[in-house]
N, C-alpha and C. Protein backbone atom coordinates (compact mmCIF):
# COMPACT_ATOMS: atom_id res chain seq x y z
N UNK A 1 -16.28 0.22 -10.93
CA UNK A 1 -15.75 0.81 -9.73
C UNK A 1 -16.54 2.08 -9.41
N UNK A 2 -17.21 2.05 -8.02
CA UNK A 2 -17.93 3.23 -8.33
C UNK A 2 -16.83 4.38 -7.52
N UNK A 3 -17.52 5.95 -8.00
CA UNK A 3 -17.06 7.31 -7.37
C UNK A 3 -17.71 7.83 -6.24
N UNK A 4 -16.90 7.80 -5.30
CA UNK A 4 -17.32 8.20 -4.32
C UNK A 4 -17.08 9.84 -3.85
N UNK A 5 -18.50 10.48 -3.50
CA UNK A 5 -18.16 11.83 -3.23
C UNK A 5 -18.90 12.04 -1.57
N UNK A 6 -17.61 12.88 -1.33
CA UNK A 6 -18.11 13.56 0.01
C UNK A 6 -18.42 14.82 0.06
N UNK A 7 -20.25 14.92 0.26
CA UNK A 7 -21.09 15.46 -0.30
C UNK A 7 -22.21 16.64 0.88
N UNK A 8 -22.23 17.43 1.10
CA UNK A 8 -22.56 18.12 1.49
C UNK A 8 -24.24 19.29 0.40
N UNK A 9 -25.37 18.63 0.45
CA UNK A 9 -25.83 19.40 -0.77
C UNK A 9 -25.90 20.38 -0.46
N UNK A 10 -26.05 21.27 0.67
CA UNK A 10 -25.70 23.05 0.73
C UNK A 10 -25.09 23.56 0.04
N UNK A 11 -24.21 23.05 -0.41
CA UNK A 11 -22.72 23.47 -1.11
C UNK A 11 -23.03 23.93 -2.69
N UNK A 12 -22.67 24.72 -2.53
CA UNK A 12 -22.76 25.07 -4.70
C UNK A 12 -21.79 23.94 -5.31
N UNK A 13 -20.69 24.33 -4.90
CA UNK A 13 -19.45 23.51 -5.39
C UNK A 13 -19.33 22.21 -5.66
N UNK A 14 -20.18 21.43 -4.35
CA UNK A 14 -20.25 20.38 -4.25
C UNK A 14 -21.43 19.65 -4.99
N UNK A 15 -22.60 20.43 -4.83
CA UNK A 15 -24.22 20.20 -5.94
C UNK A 15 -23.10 20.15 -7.60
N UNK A 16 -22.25 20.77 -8.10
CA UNK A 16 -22.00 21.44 -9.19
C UNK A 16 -20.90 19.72 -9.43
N UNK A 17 -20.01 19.45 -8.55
CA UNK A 17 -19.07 18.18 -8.42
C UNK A 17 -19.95 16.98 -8.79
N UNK A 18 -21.42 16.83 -7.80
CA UNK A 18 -22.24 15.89 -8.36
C UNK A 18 -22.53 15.89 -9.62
N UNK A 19 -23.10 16.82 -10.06
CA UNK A 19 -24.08 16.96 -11.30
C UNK A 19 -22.40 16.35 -12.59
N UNK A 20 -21.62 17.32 -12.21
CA UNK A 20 -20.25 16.66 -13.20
C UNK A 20 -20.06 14.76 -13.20
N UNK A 21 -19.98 14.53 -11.81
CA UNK A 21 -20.08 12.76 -11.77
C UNK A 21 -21.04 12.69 -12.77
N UNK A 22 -22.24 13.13 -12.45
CA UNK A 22 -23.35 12.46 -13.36
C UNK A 22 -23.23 12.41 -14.84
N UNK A 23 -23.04 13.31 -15.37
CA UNK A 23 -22.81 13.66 -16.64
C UNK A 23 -21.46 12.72 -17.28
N UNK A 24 -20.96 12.44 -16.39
CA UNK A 24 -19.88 11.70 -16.97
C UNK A 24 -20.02 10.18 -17.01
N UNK A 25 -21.07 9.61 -16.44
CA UNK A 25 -21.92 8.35 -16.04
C UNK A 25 -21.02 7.39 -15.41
N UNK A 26 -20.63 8.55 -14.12
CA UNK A 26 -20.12 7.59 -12.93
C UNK A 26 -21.14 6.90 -12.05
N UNK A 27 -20.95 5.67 -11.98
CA UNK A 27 -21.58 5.14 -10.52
C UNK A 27 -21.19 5.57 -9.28
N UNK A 28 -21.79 6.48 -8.73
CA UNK A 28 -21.79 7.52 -7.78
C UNK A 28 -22.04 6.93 -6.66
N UNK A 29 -21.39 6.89 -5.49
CA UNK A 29 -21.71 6.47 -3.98
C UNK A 29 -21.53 8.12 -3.31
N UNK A 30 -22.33 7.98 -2.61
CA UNK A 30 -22.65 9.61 -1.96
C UNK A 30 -22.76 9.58 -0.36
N UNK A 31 -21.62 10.03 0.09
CA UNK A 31 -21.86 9.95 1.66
C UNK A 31 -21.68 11.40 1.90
N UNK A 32 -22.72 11.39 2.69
CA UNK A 32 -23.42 12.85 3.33
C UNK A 32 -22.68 13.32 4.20
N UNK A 33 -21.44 13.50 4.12
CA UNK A 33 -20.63 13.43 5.76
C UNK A 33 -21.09 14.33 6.85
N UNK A 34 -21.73 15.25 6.43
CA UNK A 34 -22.34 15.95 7.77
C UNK A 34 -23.84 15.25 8.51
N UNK A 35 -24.27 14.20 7.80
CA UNK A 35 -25.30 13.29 8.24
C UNK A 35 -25.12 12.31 8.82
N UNK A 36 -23.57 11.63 8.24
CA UNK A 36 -23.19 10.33 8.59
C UNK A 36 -21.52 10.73 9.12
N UNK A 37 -21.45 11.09 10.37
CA UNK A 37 -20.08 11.23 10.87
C UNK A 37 -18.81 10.41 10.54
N UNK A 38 -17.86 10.96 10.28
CA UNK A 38 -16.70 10.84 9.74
C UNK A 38 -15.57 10.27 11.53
N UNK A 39 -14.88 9.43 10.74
CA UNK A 39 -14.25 8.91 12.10
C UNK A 39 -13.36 9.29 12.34
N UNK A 40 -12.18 9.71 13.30
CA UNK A 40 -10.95 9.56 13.06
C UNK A 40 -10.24 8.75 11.74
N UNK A 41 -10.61 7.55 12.06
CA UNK A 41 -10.12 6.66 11.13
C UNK A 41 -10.17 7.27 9.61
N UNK A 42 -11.43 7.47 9.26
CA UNK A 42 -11.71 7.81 7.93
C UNK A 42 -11.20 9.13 7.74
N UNK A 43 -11.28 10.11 8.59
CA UNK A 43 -10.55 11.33 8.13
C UNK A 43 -8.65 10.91 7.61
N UNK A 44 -8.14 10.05 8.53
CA UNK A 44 -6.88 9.90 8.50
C UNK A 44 -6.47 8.63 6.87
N UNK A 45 -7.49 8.32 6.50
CA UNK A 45 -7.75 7.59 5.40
C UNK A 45 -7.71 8.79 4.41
N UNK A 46 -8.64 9.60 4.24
CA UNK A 46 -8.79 10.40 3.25
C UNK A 46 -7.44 11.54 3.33
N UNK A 47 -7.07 11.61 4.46
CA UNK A 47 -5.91 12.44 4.58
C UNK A 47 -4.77 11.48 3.74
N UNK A 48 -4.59 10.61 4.03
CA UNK A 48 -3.43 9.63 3.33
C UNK A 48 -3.61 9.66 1.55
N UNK A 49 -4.75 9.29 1.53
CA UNK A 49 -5.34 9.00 -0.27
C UNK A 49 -4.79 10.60 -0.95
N UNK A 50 -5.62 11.84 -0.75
CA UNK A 50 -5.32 13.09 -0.81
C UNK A 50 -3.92 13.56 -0.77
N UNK A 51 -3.00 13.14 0.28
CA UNK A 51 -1.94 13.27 0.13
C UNK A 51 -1.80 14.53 0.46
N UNK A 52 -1.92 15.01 2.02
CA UNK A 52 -2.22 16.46 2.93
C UNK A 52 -2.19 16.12 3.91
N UNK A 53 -2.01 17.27 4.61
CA UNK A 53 -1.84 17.40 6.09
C UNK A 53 -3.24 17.82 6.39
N UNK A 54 -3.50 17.59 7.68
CA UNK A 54 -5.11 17.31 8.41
C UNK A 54 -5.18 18.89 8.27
N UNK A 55 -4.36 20.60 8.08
CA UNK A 55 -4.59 21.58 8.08
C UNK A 55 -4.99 22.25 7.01
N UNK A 56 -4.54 21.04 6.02
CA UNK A 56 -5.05 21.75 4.36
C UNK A 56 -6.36 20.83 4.07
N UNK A 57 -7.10 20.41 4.63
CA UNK A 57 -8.16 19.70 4.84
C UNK A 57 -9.04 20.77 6.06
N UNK A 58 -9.13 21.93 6.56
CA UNK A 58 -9.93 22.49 7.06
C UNK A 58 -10.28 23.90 6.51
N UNK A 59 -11.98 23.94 6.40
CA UNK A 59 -12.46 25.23 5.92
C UNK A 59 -11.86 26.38 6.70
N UNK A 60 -11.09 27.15 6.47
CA UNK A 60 -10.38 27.87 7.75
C UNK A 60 -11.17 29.10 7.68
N UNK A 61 -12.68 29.32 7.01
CA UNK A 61 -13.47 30.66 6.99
C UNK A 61 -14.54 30.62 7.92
N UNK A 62 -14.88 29.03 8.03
CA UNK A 62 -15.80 29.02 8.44
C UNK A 62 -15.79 29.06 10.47
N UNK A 63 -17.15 29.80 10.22
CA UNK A 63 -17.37 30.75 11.61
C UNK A 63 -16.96 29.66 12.73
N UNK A 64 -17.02 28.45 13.39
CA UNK A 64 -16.41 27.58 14.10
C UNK A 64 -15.11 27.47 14.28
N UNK A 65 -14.10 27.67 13.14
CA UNK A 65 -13.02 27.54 13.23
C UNK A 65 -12.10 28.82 13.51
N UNK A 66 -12.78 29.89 13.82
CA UNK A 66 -12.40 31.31 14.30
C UNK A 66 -12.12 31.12 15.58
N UNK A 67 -12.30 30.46 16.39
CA UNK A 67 -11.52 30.12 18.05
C UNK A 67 -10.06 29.51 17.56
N UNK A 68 -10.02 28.73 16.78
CA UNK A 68 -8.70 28.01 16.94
C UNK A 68 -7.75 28.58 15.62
N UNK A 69 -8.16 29.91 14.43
CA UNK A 69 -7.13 30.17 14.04
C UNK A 69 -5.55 30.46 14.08
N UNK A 70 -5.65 31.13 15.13
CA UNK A 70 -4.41 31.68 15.42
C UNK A 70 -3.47 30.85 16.65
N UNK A 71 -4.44 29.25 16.77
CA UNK A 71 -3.39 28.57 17.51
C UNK A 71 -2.52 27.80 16.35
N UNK A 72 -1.24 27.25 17.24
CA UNK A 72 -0.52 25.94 16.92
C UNK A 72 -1.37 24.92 17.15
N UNK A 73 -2.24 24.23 16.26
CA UNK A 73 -2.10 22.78 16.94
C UNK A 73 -1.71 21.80 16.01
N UNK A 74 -1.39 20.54 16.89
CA UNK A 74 -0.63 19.43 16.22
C UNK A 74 -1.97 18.77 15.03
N UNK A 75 -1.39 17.90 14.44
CA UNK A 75 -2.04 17.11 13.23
C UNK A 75 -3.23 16.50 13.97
N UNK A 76 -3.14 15.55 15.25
CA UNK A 76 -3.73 15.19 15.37
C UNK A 76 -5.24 16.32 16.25
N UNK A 77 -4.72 17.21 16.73
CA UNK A 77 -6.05 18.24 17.25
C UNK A 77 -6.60 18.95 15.97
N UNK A 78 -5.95 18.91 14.84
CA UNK A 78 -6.72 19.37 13.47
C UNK A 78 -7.65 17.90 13.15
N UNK A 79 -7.27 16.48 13.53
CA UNK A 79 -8.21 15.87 12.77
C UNK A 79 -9.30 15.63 14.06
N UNK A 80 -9.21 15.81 15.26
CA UNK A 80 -10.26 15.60 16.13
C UNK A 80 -11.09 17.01 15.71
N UNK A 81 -10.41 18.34 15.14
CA UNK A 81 -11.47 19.30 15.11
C UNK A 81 -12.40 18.89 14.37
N UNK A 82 -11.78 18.40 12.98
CA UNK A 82 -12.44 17.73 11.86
C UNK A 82 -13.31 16.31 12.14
N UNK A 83 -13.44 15.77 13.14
CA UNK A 83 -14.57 14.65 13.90
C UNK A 83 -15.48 15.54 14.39
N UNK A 84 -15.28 16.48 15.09
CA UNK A 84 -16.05 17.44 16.02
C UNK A 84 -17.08 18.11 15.08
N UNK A 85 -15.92 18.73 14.11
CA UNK A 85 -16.95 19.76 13.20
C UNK A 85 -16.69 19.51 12.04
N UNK A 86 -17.33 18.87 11.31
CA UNK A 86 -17.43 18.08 10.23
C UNK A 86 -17.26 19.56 8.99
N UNK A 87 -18.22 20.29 9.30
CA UNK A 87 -18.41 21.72 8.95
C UNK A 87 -17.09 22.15 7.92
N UNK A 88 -16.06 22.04 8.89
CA UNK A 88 -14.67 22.02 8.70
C UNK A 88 -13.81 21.80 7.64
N UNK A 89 -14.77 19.96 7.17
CA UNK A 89 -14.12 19.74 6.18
C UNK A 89 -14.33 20.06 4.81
N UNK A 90 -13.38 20.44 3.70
CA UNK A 90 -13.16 21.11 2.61
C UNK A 90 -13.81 19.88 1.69
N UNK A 91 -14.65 20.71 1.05
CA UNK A 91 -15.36 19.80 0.15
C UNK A 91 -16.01 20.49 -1.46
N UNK A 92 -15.99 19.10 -2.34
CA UNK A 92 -15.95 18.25 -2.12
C UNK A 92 -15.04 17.18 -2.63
N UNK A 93 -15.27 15.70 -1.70
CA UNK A 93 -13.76 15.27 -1.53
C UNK A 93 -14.54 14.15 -2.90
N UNK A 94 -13.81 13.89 -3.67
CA UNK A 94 -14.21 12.75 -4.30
C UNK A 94 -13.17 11.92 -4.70
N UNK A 95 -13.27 10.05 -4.35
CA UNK A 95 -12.29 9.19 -4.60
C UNK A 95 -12.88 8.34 -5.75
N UNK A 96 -11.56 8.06 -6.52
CA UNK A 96 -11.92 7.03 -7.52
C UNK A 96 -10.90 5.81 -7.95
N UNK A 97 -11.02 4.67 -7.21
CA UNK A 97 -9.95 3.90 -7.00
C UNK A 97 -8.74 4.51 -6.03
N UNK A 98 -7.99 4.60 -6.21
CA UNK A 98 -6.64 4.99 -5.68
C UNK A 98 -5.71 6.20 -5.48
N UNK A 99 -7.21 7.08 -6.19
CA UNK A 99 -7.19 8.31 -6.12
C UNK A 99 -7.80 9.08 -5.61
N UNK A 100 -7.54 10.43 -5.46
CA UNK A 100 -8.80 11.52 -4.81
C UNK A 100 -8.30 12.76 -4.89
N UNK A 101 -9.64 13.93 -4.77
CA UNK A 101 -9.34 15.44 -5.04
C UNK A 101 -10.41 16.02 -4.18
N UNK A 102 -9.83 17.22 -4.14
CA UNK A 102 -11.02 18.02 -3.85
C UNK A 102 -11.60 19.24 -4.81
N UNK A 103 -12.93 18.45 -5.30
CA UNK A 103 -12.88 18.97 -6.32
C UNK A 103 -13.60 20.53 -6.52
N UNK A 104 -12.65 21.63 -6.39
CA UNK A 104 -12.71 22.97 -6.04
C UNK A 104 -11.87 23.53 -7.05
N UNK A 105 -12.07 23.64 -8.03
CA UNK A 105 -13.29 23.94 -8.71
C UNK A 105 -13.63 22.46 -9.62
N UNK A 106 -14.92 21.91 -9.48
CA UNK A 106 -15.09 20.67 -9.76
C UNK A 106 -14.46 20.17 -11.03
N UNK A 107 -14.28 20.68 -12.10
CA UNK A 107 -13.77 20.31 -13.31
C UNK A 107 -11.75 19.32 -12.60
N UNK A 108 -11.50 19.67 -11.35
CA UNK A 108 -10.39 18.79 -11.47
C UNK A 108 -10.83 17.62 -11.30
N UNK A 109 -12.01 17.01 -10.80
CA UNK A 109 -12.50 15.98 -11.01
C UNK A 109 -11.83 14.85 -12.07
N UNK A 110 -12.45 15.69 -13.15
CA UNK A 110 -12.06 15.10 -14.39
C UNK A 110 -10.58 14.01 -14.35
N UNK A 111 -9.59 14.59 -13.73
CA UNK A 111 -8.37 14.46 -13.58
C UNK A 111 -8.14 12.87 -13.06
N UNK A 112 -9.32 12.62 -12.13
CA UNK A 112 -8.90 11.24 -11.68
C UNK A 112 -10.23 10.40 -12.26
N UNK A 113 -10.98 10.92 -13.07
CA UNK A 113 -11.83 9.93 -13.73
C UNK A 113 -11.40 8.83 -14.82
C-alpha cells in the first residue's frame, strides 16, 4: 500500500516528512499539490480522511490569507480559498490507507505508519 504525501519541497517540514517516509521504506507517492491543483473534490476528501474543518486546514500566516482573516466565512468559501490558493494548504498532509495527518512536526507520521 503505498504513502501518499502532499508535498510541497520549499517546505522544511515537509522535505524533513519525506526524508522520514523514506527511512522508514515506505512506497511513497508524492503529489506536488502546488504543481498539480487540488480540486474541490479532493480538498473535501482530505478534509473528511483528516477529520477537520476546511479552517483548520488553512496556513492562516501566510501573506494571501491576510485579506480574509478577520472575515466569517462559511466551510465552503474556506475550501474554494484552498482551490484558489493552494499556498494555503497546511502541510504536510500524508495518507496511509484509511488514515492521515499532518505531519507537523513530522515524527506524528509515525502514528499512522
Amino acid at each position: 500500500m503505498k504513502t501518499i504525501i502532499f508535498h510541497n519541497p520549499r517546505c522544511g517540514k515537509s522535505r524533513e516528512a519525506l526524508a522520514l517516509l523514506k527511512e522508514q521504506n515506505q512506497d511513497v507517492e508524492i503529489v506536488e499539490y502546488l504543481k498539480d491543483a487540488l480540486t474541490e473534490k479532493d480538498i473535501k476528501k482530505l478534509l473528511t480522511i483528516l477529520n477537520l474543518k476546511p479552517v483548520q486546514l488553512i496556513r492562516v500566516k501566510e501573506d494571501v490569507f491576510k485579506e480574509f482573516k478577520n472575515k466569517e466565512l462559511t466551510d465552503k468559501q474556506y475550501i474554494e480559498l484552498l482551490v484558489k490558493y493552494p499556498i494555503l494548504i497546511e502541510r504536510p498532509i500524508v495518507i496511509k490507507g484509511n488514515k492521515a495527518v499532518i505531519g507537523r512536526p513530522p515524527q506524528l507520521l509515525l502514528d499512522i505508519l
